[in-house]
Each structure stands twice: as structure tokens, then as C-alpha cells.
PDB file of N, CA and C in Angstrom:
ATOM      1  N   UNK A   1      12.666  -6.208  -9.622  1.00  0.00           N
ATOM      2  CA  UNK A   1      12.237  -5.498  -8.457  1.00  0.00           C
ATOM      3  C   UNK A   1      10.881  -4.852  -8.651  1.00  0.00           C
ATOM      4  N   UNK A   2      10.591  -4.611  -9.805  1.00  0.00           N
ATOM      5  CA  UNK A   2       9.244  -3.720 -10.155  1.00  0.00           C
ATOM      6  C   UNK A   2       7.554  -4.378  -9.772  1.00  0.00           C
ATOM      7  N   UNK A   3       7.877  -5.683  -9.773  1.00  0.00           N
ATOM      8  CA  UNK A   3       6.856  -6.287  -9.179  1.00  0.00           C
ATOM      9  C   UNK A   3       6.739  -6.158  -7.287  1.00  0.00           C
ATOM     10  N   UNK A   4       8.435  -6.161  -6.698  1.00  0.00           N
ATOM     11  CA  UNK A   4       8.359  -6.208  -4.916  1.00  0.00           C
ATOM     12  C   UNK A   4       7.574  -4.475  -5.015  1.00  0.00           C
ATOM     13  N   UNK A   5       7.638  -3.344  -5.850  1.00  0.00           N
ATOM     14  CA  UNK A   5       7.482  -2.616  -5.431  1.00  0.00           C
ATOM     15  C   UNK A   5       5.840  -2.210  -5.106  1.00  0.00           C
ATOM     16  N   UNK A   6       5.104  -2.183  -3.732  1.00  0.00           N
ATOM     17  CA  UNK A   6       3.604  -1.695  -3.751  1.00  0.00           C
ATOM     18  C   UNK A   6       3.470  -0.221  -3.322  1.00  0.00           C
ATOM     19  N   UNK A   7       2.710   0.733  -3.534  1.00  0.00           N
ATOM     20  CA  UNK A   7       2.560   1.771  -3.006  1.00  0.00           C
ATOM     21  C   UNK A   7       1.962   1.596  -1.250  1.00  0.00           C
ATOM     22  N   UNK A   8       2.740   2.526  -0.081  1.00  0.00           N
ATOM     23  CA  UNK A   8       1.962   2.173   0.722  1.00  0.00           C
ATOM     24  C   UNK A   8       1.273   3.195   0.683  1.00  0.00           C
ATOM     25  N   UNK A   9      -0.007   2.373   1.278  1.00  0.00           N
ATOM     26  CA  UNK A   9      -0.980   2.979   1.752  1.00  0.00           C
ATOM     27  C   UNK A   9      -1.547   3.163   2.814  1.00  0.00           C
ATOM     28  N   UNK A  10      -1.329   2.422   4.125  1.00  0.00           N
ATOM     29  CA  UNK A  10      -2.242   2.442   5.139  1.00  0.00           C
ATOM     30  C   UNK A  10      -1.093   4.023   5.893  1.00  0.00           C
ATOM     31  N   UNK A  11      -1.868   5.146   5.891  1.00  0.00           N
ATOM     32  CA  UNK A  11      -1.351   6.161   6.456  1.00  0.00           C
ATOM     33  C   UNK A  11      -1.975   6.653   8.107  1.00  0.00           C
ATOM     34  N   UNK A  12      -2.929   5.419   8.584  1.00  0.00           N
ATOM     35  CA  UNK A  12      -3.673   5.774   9.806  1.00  0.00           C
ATOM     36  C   UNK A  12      -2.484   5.885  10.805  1.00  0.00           C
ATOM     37  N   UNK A  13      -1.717   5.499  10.565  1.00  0.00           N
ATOM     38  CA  UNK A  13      -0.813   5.295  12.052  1.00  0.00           C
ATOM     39  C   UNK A  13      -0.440   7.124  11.749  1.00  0.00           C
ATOM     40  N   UNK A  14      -0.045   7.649  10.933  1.00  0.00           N
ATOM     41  CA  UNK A  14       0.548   8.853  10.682  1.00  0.00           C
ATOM     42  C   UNK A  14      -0.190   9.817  10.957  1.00  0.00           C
ATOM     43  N   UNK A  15      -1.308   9.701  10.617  1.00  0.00           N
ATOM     44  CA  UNK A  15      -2.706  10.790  11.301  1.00  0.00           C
ATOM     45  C   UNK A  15      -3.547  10.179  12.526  1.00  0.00           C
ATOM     46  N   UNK A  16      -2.694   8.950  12.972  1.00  0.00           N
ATOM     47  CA  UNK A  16      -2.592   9.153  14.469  1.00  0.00           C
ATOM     48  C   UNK A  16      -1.822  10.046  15.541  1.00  0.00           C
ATOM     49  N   UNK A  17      -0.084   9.943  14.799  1.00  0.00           N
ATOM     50  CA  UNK A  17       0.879  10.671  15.332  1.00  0.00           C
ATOM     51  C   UNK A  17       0.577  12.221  15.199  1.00  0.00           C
ATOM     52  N   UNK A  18      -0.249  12.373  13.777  1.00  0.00           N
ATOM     53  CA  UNK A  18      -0.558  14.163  13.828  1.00  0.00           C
ATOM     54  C   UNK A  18      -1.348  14.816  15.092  1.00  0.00           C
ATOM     55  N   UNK A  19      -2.435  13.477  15.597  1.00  0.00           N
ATOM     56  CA  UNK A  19      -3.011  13.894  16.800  1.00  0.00           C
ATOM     57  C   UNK A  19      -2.513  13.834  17.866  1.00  0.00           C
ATOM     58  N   UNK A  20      -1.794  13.200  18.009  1.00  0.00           N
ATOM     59  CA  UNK A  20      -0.516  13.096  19.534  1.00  0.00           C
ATOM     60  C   UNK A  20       0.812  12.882  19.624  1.00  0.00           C
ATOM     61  N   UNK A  21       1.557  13.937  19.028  1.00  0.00           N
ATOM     62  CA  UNK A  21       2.929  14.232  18.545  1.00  0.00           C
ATOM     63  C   UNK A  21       3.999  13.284  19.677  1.00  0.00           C
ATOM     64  N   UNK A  22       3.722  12.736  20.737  1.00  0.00           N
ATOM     65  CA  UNK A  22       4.104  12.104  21.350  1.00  0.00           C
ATOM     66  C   UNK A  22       4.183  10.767  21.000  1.00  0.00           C
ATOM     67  N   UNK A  23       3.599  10.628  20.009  1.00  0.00           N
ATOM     68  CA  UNK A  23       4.009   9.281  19.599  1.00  0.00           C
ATOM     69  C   UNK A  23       4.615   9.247  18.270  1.00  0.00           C
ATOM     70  N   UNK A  24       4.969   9.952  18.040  1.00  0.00           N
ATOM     71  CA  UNK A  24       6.194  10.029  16.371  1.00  0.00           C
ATOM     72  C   UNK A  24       7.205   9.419  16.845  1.00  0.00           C
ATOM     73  N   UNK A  25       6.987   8.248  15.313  1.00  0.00           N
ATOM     74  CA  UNK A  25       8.368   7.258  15.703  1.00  0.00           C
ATOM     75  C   UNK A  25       9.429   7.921  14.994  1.00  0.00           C
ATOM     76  N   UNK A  26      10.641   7.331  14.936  1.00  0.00           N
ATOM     77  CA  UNK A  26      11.416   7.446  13.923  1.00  0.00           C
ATOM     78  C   UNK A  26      11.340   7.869  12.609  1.00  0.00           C
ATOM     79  N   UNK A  27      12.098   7.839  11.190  1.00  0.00           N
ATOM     80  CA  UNK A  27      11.806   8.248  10.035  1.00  0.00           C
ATOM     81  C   UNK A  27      12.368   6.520   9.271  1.00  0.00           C
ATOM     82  N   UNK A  28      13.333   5.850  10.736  1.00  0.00           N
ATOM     83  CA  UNK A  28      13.927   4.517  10.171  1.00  0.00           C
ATOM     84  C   UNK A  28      12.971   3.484  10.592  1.00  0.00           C
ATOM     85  N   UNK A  29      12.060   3.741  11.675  1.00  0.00           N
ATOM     86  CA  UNK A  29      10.723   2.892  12.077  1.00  0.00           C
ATOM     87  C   UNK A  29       9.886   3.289  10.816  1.00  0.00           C
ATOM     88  N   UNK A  30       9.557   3.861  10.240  1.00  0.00           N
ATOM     89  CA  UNK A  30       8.443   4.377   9.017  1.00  0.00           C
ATOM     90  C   UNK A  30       9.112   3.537   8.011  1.00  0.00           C
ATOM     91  N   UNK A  31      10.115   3.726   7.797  1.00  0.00           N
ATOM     92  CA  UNK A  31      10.919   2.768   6.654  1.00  0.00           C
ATOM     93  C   UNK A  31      10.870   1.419   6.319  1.00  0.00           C
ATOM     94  N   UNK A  32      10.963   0.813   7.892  1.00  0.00           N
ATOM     95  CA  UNK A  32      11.222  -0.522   8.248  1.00  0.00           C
ATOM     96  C   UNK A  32       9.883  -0.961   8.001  1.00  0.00           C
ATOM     97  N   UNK A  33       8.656  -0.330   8.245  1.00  0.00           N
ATOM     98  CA  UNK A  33       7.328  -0.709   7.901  1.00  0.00           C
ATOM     99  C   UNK A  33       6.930  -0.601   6.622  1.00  0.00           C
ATOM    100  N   UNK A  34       7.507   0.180   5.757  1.00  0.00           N
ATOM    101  CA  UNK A  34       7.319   0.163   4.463  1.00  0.00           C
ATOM    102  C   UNK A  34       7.999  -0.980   3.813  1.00  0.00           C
ATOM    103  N   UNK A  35       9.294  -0.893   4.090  1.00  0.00           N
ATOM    104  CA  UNK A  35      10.510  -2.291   3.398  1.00  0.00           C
ATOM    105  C   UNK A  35       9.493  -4.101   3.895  1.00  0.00           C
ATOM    106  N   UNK A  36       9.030  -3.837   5.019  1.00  0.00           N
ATOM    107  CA  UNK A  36       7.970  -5.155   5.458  1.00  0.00           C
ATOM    108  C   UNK A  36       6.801  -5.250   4.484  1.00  0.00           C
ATOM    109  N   UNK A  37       6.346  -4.084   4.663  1.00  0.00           N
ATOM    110  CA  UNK A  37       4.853  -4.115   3.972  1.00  0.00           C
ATOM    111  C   UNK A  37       4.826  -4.751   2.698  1.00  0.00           C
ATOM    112  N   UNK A  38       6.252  -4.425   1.885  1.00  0.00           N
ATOM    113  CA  UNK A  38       6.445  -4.909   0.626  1.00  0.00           C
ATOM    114  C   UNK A  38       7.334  -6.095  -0.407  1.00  0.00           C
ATOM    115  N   UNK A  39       7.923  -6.664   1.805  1.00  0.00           N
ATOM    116  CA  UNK A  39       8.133  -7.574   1.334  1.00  0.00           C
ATOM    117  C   UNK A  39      10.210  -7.704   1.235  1.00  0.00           C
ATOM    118  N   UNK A  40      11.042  -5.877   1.691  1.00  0.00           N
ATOM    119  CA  UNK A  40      11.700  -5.781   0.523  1.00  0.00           C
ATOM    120  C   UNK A  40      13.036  -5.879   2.069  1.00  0.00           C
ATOM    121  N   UNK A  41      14.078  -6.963   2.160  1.00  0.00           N
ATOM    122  CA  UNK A  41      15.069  -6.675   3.324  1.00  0.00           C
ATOM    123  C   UNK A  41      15.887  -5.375   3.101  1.00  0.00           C
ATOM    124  N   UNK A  42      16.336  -5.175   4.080  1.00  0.00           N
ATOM    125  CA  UNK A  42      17.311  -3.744   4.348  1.00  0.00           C
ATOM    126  C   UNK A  42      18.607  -3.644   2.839  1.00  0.00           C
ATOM    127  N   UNK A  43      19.115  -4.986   2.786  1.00  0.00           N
ATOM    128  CA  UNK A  43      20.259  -5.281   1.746  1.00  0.00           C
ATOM    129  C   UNK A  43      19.926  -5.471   0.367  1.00  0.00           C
ATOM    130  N   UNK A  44      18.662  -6.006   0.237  1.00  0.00           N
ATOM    131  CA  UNK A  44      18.168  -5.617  -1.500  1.00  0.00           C
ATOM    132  C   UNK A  44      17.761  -4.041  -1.375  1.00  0.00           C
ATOM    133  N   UNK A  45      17.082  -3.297  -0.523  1.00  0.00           N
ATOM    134  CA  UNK A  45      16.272  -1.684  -0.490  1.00  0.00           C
ATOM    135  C   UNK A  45      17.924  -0.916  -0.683  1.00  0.00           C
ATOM    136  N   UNK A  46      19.425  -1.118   0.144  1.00  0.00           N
ATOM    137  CA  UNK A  46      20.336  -0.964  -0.197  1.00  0.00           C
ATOM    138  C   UNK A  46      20.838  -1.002  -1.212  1.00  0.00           C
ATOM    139  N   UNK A  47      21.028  -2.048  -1.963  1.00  0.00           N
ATOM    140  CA  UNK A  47      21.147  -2.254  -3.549  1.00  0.00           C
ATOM    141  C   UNK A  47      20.361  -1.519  -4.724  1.00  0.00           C
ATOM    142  N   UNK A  48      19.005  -1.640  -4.005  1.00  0.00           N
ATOM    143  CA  UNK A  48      18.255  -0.774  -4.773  1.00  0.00           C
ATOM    144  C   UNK A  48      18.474   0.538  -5.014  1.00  0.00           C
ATOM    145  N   UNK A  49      18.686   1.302  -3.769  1.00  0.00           N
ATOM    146  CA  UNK A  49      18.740   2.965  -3.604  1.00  0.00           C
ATOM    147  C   UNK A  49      20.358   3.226  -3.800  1.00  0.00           C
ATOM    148  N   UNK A  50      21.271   2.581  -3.801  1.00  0.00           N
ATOM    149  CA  UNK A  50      22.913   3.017  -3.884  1.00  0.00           C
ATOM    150  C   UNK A  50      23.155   3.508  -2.903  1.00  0.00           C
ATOM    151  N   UNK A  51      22.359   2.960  -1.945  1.00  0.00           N
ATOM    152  CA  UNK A  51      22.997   3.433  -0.371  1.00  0.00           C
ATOM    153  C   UNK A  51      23.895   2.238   0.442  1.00  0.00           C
ATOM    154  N   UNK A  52      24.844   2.202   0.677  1.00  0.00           N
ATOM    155  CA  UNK A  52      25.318   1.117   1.370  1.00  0.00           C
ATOM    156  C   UNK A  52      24.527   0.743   3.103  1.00  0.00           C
ATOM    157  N   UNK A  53      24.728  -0.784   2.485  1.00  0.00           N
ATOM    158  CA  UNK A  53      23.787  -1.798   3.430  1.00  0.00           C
ATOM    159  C   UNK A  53      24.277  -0.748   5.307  1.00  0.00           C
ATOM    160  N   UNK A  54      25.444  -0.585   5.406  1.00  0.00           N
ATOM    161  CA  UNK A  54      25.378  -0.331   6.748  1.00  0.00           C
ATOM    162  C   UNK A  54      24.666   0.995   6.829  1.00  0.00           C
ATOM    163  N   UNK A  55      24.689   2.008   5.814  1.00  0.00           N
ATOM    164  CA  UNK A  55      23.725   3.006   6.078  1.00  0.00           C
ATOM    165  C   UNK A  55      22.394   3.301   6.105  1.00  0.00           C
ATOM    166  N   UNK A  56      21.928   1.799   5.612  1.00  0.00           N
ATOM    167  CA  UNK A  56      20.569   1.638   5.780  1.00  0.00           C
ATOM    168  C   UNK A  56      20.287   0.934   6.952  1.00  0.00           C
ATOM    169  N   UNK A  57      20.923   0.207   7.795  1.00  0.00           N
ATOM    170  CA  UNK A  57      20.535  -0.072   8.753  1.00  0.00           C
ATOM    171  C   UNK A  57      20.380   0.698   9.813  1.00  0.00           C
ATOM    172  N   UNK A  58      21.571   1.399   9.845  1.00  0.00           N
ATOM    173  CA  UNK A  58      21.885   2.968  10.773  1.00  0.00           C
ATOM    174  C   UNK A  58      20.645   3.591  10.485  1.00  0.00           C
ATOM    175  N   UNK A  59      20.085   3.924   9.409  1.00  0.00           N
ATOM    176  CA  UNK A  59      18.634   4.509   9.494  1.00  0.00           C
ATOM    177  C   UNK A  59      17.892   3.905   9.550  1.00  0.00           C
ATOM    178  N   UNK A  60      17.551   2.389   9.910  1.00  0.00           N
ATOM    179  CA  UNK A  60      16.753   1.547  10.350  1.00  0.00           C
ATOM    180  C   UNK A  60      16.414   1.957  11.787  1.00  0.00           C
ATOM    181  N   UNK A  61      17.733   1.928  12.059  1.00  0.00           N
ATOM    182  CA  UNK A  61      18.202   2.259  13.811  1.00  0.00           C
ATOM    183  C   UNK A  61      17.434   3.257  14.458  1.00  0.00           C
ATOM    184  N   UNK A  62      17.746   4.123  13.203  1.00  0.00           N
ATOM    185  CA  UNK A  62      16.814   5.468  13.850  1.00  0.00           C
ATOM    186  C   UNK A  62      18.522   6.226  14.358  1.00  0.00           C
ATOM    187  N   UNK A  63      19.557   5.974  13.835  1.00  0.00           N
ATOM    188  CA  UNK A  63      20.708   6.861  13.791  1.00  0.00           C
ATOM    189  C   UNK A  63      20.608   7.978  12.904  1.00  0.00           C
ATOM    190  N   UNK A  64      20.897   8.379  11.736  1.00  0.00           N
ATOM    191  CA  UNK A  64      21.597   9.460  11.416  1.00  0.00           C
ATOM    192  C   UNK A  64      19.949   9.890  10.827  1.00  0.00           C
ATOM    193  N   UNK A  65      20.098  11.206  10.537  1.00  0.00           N
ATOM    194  CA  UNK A  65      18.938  11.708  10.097  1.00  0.00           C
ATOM    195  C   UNK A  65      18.963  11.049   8.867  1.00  0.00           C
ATOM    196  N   UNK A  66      17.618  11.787   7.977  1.00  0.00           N
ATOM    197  CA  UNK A  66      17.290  11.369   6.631  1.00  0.00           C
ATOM    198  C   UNK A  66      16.657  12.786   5.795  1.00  0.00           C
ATOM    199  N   UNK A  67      18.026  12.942   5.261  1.00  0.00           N
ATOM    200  CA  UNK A  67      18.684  13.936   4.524  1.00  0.00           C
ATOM    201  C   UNK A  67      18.302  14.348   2.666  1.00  0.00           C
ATOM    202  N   UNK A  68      18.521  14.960   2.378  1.00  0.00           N
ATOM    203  CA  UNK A  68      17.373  15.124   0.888  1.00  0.00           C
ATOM    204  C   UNK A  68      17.926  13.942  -0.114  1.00  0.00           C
ATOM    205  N   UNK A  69      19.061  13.887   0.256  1.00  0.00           N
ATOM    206  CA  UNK A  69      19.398  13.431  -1.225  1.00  0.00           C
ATOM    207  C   UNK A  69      19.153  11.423  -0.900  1.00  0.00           C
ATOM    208  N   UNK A  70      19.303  11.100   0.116  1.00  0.00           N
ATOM    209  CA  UNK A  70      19.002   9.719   0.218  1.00  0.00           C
ATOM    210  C   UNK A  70      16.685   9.702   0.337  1.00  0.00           C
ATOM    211  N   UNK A  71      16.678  10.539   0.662  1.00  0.00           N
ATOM    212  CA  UNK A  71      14.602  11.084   0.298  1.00  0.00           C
ATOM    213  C   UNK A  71      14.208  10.937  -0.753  1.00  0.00           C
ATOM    214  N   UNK A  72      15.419  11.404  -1.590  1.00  0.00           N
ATOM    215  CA  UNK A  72      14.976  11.313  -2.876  1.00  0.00           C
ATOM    216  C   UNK A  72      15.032   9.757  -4.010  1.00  0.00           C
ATOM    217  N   UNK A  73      16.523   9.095  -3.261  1.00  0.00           N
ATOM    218  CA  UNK A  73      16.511   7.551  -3.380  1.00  0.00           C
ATOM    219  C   UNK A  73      15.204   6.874  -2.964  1.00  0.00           C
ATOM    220  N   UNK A  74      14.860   7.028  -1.555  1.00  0.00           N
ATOM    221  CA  UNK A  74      13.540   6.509  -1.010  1.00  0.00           C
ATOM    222  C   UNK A  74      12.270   6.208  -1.905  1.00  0.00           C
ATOM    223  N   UNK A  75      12.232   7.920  -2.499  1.00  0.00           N
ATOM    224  CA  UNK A  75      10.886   8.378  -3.348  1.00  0.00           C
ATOM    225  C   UNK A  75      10.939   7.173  -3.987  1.00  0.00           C
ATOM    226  N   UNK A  76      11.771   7.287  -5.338  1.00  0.00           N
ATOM    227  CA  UNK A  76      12.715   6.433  -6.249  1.00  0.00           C
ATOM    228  C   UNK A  76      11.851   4.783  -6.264  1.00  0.00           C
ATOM    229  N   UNK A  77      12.481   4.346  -5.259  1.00  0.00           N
ATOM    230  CA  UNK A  77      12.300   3.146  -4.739  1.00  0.00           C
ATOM    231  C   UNK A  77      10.800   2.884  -4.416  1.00  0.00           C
ATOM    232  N   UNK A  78      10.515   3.355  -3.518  1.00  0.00           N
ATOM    233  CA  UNK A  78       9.339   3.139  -2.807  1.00  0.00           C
ATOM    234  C   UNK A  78       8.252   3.908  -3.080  1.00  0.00           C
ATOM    235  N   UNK A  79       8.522   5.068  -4.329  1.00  0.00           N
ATOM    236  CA  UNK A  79       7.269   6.070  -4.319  1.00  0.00           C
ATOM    237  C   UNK A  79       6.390   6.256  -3.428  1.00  0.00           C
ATOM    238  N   UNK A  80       7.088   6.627  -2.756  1.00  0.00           N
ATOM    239  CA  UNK A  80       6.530   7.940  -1.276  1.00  0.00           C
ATOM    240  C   UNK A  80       7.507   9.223  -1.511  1.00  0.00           C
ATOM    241  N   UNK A  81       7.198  10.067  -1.145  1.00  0.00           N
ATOM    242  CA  UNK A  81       7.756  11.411  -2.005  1.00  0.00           C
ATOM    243  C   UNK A  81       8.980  11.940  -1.056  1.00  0.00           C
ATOM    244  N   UNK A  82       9.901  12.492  -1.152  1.00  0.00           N
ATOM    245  CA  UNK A  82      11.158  12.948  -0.478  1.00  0.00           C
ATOM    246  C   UNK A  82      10.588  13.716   0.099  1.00  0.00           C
ATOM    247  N   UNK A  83       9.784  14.918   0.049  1.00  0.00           N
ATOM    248  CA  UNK A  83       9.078  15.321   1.360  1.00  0.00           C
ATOM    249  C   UNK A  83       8.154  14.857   2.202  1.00  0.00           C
ATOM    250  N   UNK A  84       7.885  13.447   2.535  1.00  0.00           N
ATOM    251  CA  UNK A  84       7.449  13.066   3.163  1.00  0.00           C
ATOM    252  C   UNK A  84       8.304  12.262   3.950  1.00  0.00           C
ATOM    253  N   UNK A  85       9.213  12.258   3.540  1.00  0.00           N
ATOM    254  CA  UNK A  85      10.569  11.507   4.474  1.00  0.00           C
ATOM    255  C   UNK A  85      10.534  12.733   5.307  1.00  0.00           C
ATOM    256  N   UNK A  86      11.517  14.088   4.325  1.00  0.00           N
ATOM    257  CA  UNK A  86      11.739  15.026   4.943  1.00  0.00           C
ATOM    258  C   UNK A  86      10.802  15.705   6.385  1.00  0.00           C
ATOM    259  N   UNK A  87       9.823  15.724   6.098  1.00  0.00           N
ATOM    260  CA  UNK A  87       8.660  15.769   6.862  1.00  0.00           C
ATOM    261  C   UNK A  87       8.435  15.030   8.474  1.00  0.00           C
ATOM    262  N   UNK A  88       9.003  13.462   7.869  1.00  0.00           N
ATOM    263  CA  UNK A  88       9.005  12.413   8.920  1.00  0.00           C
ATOM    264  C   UNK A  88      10.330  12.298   9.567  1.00  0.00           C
ATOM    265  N   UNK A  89      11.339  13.268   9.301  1.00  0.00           N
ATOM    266  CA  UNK A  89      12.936  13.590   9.966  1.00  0.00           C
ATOM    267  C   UNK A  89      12.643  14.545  10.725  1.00  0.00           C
ATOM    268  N   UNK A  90      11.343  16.008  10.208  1.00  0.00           N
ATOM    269  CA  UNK A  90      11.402  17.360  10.817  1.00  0.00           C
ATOM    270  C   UNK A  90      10.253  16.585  12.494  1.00  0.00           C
ATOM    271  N   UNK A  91       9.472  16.022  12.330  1.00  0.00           N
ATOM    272  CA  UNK A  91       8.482  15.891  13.055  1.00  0.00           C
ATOM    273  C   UNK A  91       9.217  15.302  14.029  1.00  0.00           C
ATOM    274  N   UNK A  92      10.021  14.369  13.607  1.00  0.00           N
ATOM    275  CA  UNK A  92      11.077  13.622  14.693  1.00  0.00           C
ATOM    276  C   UNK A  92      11.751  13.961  15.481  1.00  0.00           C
ATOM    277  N   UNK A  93      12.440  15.066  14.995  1.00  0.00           N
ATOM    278  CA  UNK A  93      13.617  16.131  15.859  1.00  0.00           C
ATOM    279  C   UNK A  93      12.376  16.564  16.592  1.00  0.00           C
ATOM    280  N   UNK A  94      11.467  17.365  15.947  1.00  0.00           N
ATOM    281  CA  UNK A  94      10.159  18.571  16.498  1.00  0.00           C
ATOM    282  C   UNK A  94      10.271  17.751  18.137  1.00  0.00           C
ATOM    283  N   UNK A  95       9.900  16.094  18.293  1.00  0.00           N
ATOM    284  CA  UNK A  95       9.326  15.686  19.585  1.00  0.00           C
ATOM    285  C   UNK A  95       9.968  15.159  20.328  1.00  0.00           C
ATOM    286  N   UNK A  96      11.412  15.114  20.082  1.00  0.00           N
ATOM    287  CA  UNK A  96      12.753  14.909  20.885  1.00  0.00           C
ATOM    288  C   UNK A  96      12.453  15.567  22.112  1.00  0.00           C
TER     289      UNK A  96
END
């Protein structure tokens, strides 16, 4: 897996949303673009993090929030930091 893993980087869409809070997607849309970017499906990123496959899709979905301790799987995986999940759950509720 250490090779599927890339750091993302393109963060323009995100300091787009900082300028018009009306467009904050999801925290499972941010995900789904990261798991693409690198290549990685919902059921290996599952395997990877010890989250079961249906609970990663549910947060694909943009169902259940995204909570510290699966943030911290994320980090893990994808090195993007659990507060930046956390961050991308608070901003989400914020524009409900």
C-alpha cells in the first residue's frame, strides 16, 4: 500500500469554500477525492483504516459524521491530519 499512498495536495477547492461557505461539501465528498486522487477504492481505504467497508461508504455518502477516532485512521492512511477532517465535519454542520 505504501507506494498507492500520495500526499494530497491540491487544497484550492478548500480556500475556495473558506471564501464562500456555501459551498462546503461534505467531509465524505473530501474523502472520495482524496481515495481518487490516489488511486485507492472505498474497500481497500476500509481494509486499510479497520473501518468496515459499509462504514466507509456511509461516509462516502456524506451519512454519519467523522468523529476523532476514525480522523485519526484517515491521518494514518492518507496523511492529512485528524484535524483537518475534524475541521471538514465542523465547517459542514457550520453550513447546514
Amino acid at each position: 500500500m505504501g507506494s498507492q499512498v500520495h500526499r494530497f495536495r491540491d487544497r484550492s477547492v478548500y480556500r475556495e469554500e473558506m471564501n464562500n461557505p456555501d459551498t462546503v461539501t461534505t467531509p465524505g465528498e473530501t474523502l472520495r477525492e482524496m481515495l481518487h486522487a490516489r488511486g485507492l477504492h472505498a474497500e481497500a481505504f476500509a481494509l486499510a483504516t479497520g473501518i468496515p467497508h459499509e462504514v466507509v461508504l456511509d461516509i462516502l455518502a456524506g451519512k454519519p459524521p467523522i468523529l476523532p477516532a476514525p480522523a485519526e485512521r484517515f491521518e494514518h492512511i492518507l496523511n492529512v491530519s485528524s484535524n483537518f477532517w475534524l475541521r471538514r465535519q465542523s465547517e459542514h454542520v457550520k453550513t447546514r
